[in-house]
PDB file of N, CA and C in Angstrom:
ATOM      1  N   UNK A   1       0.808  -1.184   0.000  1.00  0.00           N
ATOM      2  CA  UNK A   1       0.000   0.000   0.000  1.00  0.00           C
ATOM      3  C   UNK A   1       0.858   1.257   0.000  1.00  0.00           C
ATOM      4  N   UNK A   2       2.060   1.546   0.257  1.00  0.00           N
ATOM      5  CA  UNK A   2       3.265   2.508   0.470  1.00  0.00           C
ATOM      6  C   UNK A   2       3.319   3.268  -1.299  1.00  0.00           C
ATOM      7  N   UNK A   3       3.266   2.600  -2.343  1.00  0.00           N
ATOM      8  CA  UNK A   3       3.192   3.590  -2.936  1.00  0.00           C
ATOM      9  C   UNK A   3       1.429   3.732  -3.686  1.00  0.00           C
ATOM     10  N   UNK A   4       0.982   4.131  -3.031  1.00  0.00           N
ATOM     11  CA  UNK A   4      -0.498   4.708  -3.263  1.00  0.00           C
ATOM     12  C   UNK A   4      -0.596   5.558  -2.129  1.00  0.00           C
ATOM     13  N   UNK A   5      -0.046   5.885  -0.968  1.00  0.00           N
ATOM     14  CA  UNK A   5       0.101   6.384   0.159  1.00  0.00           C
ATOM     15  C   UNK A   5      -0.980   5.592   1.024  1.00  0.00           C
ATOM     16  N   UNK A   6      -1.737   6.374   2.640  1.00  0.00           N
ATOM     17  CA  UNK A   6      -2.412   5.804   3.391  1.00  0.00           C
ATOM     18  C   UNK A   6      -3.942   6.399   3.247  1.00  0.00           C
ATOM     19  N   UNK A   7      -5.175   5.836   3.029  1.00  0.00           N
ATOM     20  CA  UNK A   7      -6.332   6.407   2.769  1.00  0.00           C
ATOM     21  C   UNK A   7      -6.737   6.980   4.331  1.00  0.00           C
ATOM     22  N   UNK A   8      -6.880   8.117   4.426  1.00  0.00           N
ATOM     23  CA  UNK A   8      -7.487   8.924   5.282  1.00  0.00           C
ATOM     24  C   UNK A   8      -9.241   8.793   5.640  1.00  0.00           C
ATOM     25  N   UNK A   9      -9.709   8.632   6.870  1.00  0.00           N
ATOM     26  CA  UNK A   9     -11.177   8.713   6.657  1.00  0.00           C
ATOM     27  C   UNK A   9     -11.506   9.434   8.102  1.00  0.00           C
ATOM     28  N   UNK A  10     -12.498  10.046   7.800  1.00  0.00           N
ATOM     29  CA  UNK A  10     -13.180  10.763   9.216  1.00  0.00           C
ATOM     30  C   UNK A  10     -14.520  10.745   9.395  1.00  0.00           C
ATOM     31  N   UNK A  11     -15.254  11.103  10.131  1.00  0.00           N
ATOM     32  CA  UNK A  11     -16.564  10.311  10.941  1.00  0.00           C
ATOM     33  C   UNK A  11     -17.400  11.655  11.205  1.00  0.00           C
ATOM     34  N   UNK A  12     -17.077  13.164  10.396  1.00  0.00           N
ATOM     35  CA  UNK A  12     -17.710  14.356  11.075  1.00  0.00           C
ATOM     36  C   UNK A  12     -20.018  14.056  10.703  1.00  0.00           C
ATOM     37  N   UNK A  13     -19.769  12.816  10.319  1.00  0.00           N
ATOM     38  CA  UNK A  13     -21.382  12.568   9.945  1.00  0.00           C
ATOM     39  C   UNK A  13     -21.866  11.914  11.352  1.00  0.00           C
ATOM     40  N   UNK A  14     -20.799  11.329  11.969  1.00  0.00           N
ATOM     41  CA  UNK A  14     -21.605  10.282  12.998  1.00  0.00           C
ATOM     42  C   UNK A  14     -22.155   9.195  12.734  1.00  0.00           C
ATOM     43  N   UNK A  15     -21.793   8.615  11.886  1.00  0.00           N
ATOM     44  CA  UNK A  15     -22.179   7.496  11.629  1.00  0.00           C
ATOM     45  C   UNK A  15     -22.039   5.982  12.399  1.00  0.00           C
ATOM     46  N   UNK A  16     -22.498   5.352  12.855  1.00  0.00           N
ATOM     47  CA  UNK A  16     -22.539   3.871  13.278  1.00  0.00           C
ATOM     48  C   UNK A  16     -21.250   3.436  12.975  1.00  0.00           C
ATOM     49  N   UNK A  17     -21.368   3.236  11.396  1.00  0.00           N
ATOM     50  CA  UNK A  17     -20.344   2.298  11.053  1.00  0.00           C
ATOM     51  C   UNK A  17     -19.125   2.894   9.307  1.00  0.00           C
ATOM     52  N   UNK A  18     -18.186   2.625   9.329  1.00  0.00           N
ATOM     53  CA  UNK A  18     -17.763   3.387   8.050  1.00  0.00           C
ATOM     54  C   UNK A  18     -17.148   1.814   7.311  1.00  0.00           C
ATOM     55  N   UNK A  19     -17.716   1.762   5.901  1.00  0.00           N
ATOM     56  CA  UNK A  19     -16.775   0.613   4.973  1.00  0.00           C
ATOM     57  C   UNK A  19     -16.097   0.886   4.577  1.00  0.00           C
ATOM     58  N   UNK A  20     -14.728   0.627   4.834  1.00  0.00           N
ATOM     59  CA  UNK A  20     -13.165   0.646   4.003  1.00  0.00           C
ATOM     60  C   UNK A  20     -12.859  -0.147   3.279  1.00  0.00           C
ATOM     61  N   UNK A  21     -12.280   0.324   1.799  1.00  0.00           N
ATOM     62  CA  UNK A  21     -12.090  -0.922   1.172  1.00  0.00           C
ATOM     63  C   UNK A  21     -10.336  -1.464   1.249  1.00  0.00           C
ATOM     64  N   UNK A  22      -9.959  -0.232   2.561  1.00  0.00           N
ATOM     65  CA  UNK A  22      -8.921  -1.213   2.819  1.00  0.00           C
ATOM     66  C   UNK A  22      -8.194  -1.418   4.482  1.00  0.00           C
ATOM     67  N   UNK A  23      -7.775  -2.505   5.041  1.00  0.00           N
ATOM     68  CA  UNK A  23      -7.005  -2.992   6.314  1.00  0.00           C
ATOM     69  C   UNK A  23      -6.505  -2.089   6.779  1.00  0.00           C
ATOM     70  N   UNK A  24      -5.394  -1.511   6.060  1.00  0.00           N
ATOM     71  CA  UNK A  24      -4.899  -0.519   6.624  1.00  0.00           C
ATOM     72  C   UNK A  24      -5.103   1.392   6.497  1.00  0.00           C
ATOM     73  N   UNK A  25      -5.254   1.607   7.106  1.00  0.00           N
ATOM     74  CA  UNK A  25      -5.879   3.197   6.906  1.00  0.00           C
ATOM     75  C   UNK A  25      -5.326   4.299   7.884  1.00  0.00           C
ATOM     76  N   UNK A  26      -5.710   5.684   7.870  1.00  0.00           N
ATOM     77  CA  UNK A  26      -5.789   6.541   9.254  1.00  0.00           C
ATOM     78  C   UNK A  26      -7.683   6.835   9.876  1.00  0.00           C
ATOM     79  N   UNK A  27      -7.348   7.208  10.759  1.00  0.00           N
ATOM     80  CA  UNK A  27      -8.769   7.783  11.340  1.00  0.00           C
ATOM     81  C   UNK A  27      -7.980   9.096  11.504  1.00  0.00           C
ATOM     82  N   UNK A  28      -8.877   9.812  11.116  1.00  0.00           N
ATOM     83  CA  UNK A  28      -8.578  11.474  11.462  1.00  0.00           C
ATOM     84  C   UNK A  28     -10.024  12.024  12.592  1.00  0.00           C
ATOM     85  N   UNK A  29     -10.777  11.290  12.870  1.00  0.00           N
ATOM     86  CA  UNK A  29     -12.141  11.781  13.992  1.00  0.00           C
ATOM     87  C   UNK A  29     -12.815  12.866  13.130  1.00  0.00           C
ATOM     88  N   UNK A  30     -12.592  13.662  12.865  1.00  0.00           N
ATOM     89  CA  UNK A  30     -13.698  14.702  12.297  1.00  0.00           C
ATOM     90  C   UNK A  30     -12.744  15.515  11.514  1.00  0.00           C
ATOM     91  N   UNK A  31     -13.186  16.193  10.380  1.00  0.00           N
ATOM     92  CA  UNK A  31     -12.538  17.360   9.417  1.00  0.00           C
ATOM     93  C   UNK A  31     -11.530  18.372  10.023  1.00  0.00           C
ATOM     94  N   UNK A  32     -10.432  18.234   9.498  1.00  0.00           N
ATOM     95  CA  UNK A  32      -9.833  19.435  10.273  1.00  0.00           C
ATOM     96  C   UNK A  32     -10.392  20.720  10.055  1.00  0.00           C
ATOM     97  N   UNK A  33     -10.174  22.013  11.532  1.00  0.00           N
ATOM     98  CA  UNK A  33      -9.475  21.505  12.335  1.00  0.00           C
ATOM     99  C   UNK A  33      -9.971  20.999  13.095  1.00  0.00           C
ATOM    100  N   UNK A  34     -10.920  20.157  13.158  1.00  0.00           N
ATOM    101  CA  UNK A  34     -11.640  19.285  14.333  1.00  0.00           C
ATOM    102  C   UNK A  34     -11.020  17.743  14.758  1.00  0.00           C
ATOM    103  N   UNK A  35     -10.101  17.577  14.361  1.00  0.00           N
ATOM    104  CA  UNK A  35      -9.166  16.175  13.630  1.00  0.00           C
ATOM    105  C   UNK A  35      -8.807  15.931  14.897  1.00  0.00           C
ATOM    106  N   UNK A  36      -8.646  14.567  15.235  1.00  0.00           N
ATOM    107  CA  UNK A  36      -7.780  13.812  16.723  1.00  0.00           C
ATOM    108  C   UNK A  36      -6.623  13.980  15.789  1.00  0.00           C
ATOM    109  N   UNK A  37      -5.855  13.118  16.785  1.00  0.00           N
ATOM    110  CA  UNK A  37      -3.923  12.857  16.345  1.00  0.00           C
ATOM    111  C   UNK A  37      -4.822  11.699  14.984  1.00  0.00           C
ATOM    112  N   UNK A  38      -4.172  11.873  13.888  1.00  0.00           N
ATOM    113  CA  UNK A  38      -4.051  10.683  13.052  1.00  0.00           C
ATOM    114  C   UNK A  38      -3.975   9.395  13.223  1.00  0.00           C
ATOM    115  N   UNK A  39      -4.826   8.527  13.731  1.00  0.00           N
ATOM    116  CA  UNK A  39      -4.511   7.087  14.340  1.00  0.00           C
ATOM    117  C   UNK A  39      -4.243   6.020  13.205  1.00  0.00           C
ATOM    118  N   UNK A  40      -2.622   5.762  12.711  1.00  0.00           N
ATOM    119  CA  UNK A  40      -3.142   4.159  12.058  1.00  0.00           C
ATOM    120  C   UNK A  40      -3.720   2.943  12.452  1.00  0.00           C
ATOM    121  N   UNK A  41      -4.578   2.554  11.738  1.00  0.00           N
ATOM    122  CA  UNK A  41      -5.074   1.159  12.121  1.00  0.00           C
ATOM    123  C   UNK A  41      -5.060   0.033  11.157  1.00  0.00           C
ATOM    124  N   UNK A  42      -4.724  -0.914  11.675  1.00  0.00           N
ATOM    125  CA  UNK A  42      -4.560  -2.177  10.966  1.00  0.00           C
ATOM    126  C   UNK A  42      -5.318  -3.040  11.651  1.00  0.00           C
ATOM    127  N   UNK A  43      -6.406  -3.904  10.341  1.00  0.00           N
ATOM    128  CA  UNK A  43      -6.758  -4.443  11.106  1.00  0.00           C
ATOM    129  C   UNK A  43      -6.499  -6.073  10.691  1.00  0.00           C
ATOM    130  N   UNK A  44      -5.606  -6.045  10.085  1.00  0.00           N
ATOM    131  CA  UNK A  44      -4.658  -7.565  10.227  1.00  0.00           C
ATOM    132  C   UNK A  44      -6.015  -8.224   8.883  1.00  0.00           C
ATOM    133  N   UNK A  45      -5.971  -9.432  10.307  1.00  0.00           N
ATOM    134  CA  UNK A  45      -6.886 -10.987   9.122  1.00  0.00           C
ATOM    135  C   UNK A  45      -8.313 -10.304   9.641  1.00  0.00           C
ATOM    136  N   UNK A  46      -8.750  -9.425  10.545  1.00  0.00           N
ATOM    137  CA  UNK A  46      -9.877  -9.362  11.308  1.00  0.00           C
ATOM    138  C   UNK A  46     -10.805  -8.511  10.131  1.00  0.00           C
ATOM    139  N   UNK A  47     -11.886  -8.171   9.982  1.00  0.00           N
ATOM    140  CA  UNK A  47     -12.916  -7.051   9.475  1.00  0.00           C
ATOM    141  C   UNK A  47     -13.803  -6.489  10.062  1.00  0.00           C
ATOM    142  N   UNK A  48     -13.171  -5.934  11.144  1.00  0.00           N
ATOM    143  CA  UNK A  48     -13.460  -4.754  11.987  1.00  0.00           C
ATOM    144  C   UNK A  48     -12.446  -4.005  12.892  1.00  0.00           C
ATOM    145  N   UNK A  49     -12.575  -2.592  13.085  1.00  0.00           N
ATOM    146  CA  UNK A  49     -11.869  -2.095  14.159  1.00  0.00           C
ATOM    147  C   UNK A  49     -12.118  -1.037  14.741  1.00  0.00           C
ATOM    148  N   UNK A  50     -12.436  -0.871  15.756  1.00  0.00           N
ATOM    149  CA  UNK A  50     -12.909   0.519  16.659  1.00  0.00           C
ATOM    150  C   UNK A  50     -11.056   1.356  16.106  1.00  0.00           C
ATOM    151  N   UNK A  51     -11.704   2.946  16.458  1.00  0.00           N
ATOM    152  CA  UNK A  51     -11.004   3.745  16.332  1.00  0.00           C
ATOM    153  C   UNK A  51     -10.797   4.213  18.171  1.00  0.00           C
ATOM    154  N   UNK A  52      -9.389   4.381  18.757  1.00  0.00           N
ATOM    155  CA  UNK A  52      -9.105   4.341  19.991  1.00  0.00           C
ATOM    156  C   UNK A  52      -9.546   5.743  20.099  1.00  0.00           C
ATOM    157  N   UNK A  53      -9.455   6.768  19.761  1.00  0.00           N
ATOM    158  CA  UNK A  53      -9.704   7.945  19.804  1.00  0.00           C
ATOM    159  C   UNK A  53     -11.266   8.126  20.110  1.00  0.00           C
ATOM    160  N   UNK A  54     -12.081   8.176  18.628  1.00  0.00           N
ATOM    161  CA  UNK A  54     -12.941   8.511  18.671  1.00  0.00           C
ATOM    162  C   UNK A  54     -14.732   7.435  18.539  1.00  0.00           C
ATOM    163  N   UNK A  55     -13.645   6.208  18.582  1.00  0.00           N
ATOM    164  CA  UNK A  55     -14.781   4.634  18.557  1.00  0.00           C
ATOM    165  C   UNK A  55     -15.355   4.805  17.687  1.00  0.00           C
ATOM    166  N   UNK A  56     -15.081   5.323  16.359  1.00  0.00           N
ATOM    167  CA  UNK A  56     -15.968   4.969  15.129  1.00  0.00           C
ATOM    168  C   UNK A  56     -15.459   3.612  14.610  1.00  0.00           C
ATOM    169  N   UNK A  57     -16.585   2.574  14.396  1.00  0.00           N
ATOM    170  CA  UNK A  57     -16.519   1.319  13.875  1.00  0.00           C
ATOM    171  C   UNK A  57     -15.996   1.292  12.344  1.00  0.00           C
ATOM    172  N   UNK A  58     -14.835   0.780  11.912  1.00  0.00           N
ATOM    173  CA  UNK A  58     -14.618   0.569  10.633  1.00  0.00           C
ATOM    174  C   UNK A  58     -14.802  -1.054  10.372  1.00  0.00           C
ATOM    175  N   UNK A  59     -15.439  -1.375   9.451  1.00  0.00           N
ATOM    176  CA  UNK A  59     -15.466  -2.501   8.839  1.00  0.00           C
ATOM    177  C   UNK A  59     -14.996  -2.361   7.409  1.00  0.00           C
ATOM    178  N   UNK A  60     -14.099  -3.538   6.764  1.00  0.00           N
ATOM    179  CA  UNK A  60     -13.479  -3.912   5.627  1.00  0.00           C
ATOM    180  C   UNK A  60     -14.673  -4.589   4.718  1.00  0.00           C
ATOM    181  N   UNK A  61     -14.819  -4.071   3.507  1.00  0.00           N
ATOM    182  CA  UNK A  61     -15.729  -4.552   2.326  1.00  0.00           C
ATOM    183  C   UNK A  61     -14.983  -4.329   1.086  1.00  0.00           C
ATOM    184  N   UNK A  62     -14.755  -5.601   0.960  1.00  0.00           N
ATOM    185  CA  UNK A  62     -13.983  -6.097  -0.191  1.00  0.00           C
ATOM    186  C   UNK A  62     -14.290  -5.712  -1.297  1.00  0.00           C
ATOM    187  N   UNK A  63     -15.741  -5.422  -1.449  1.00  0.00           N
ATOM    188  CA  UNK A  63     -16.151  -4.795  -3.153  1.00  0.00           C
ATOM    189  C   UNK A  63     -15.666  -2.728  -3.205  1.00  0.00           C
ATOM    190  N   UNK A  64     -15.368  -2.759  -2.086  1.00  0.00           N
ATOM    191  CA  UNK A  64     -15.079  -1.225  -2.135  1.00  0.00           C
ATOM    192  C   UNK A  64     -13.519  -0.976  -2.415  1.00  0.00           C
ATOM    193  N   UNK A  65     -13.167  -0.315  -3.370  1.00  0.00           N
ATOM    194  CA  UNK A  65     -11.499   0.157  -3.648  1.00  0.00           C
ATOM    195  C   UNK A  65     -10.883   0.403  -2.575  1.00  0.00           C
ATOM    196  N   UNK A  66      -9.251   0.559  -2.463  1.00  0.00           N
ATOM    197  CA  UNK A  66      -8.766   0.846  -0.877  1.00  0.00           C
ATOM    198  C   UNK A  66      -9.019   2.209  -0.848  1.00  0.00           C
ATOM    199  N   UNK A  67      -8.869   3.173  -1.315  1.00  0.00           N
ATOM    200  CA  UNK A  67      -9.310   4.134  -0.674  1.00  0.00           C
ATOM    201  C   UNK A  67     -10.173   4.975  -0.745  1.00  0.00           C
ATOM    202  N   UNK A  68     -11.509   3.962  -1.007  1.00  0.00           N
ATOM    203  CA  UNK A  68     -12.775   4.640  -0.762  1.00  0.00           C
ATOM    204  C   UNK A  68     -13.647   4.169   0.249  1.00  0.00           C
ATOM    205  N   UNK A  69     -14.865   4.498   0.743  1.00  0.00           N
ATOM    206  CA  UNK A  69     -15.844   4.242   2.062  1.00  0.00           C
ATOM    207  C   UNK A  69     -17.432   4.189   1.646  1.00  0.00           C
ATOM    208  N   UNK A  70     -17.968   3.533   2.569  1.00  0.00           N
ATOM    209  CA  UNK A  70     -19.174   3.688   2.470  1.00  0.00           C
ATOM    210  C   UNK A  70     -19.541   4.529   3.514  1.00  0.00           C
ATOM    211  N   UNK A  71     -20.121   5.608   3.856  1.00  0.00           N
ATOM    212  CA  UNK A  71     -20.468   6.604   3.241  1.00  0.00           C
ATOM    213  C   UNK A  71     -19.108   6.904   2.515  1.00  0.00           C
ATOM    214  N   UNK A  72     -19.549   7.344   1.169  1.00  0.00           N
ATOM    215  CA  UNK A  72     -18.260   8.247   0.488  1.00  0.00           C
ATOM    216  C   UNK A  72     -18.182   9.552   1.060  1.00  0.00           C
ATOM    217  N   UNK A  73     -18.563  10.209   1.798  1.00  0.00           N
ATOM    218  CA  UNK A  73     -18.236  11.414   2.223  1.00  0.00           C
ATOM    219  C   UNK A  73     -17.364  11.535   3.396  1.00  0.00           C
ATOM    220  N   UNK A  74     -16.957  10.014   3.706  1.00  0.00           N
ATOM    221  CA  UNK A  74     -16.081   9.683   5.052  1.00  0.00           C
ATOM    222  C   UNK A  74     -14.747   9.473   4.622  1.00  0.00           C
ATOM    223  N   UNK A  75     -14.460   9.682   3.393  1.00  0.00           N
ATOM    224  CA  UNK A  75     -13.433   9.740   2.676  1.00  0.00           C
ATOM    225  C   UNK A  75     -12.397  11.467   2.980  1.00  0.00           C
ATOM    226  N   UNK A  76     -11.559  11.324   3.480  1.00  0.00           N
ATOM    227  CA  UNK A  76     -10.848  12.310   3.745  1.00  0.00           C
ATOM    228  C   UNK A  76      -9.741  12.882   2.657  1.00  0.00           C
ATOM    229  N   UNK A  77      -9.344  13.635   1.940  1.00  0.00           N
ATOM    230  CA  UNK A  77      -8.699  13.962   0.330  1.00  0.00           C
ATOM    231  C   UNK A  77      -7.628  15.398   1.213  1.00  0.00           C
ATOM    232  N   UNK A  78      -6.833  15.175   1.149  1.00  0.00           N
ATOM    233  CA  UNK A  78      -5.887  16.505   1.461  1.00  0.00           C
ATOM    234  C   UNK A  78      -5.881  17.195   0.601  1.00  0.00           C
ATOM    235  N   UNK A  79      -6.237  18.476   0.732  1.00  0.00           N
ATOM    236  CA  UNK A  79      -5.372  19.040  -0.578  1.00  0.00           C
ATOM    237  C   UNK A  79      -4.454  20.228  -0.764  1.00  0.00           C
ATOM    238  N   UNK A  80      -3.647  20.435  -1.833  1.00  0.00           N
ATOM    239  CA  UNK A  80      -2.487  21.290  -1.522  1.00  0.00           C
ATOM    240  C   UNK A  80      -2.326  22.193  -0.518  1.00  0.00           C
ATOM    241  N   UNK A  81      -3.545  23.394  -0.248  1.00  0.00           N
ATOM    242  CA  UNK A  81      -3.633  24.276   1.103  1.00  0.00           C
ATOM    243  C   UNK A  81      -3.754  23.394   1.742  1.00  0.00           C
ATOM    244  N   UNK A  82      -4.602  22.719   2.237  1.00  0.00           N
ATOM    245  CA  UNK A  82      -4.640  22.419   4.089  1.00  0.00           C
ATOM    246  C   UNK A  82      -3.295  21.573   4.089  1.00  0.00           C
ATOM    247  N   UNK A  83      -2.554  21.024   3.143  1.00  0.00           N
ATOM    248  CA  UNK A  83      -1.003  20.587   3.523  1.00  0.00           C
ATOM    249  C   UNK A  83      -0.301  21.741   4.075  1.00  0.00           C
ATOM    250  N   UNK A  84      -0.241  22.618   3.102  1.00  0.00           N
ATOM    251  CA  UNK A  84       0.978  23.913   3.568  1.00  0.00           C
ATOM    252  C   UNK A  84       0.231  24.650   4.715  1.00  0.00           C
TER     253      UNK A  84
END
């Protein structure tokens, strides 16, 4: 996954549950600047994982690309400003 970088996702909807279509990811908790510390999570052979921060449930769904979600709006996209 290192060269595609790490898919970012955040939870500012509240949602129950978010589908990743991939194991490894960040949780960012809500849109910056509302953002926890960046948590990676891996969740190995398993398909699920609470987020330690902010306990949003991620579950892995295989028909979804790695770095997209169900909701798609839980999809987090940097872009050039909020980097610099």
């Amino acid at each position: 996954m290192a060269d595609h970088g790490i898919p970012h996702f955040h939870n500012d909807k509240g949602v129950a549950v978010i589908h990743v279509g991939a194991r490894e990811f960040m949780c960012i908790g809500a849109k910056p600047p509302f953002d926890h510390p960046h948590v990676y999570l891996d969740m190995g052979a398993d398909h699920e994982i609470v987020c330690p921060y902010c306990s949003t449930l991620y579950k892995f769904d295989a028909t979804l690309k790695a770095g997209t979600c169900s909701p798609p709006e839980c999809a987090h996209h940097e872009t050039a400003q909020a980097a610099a």
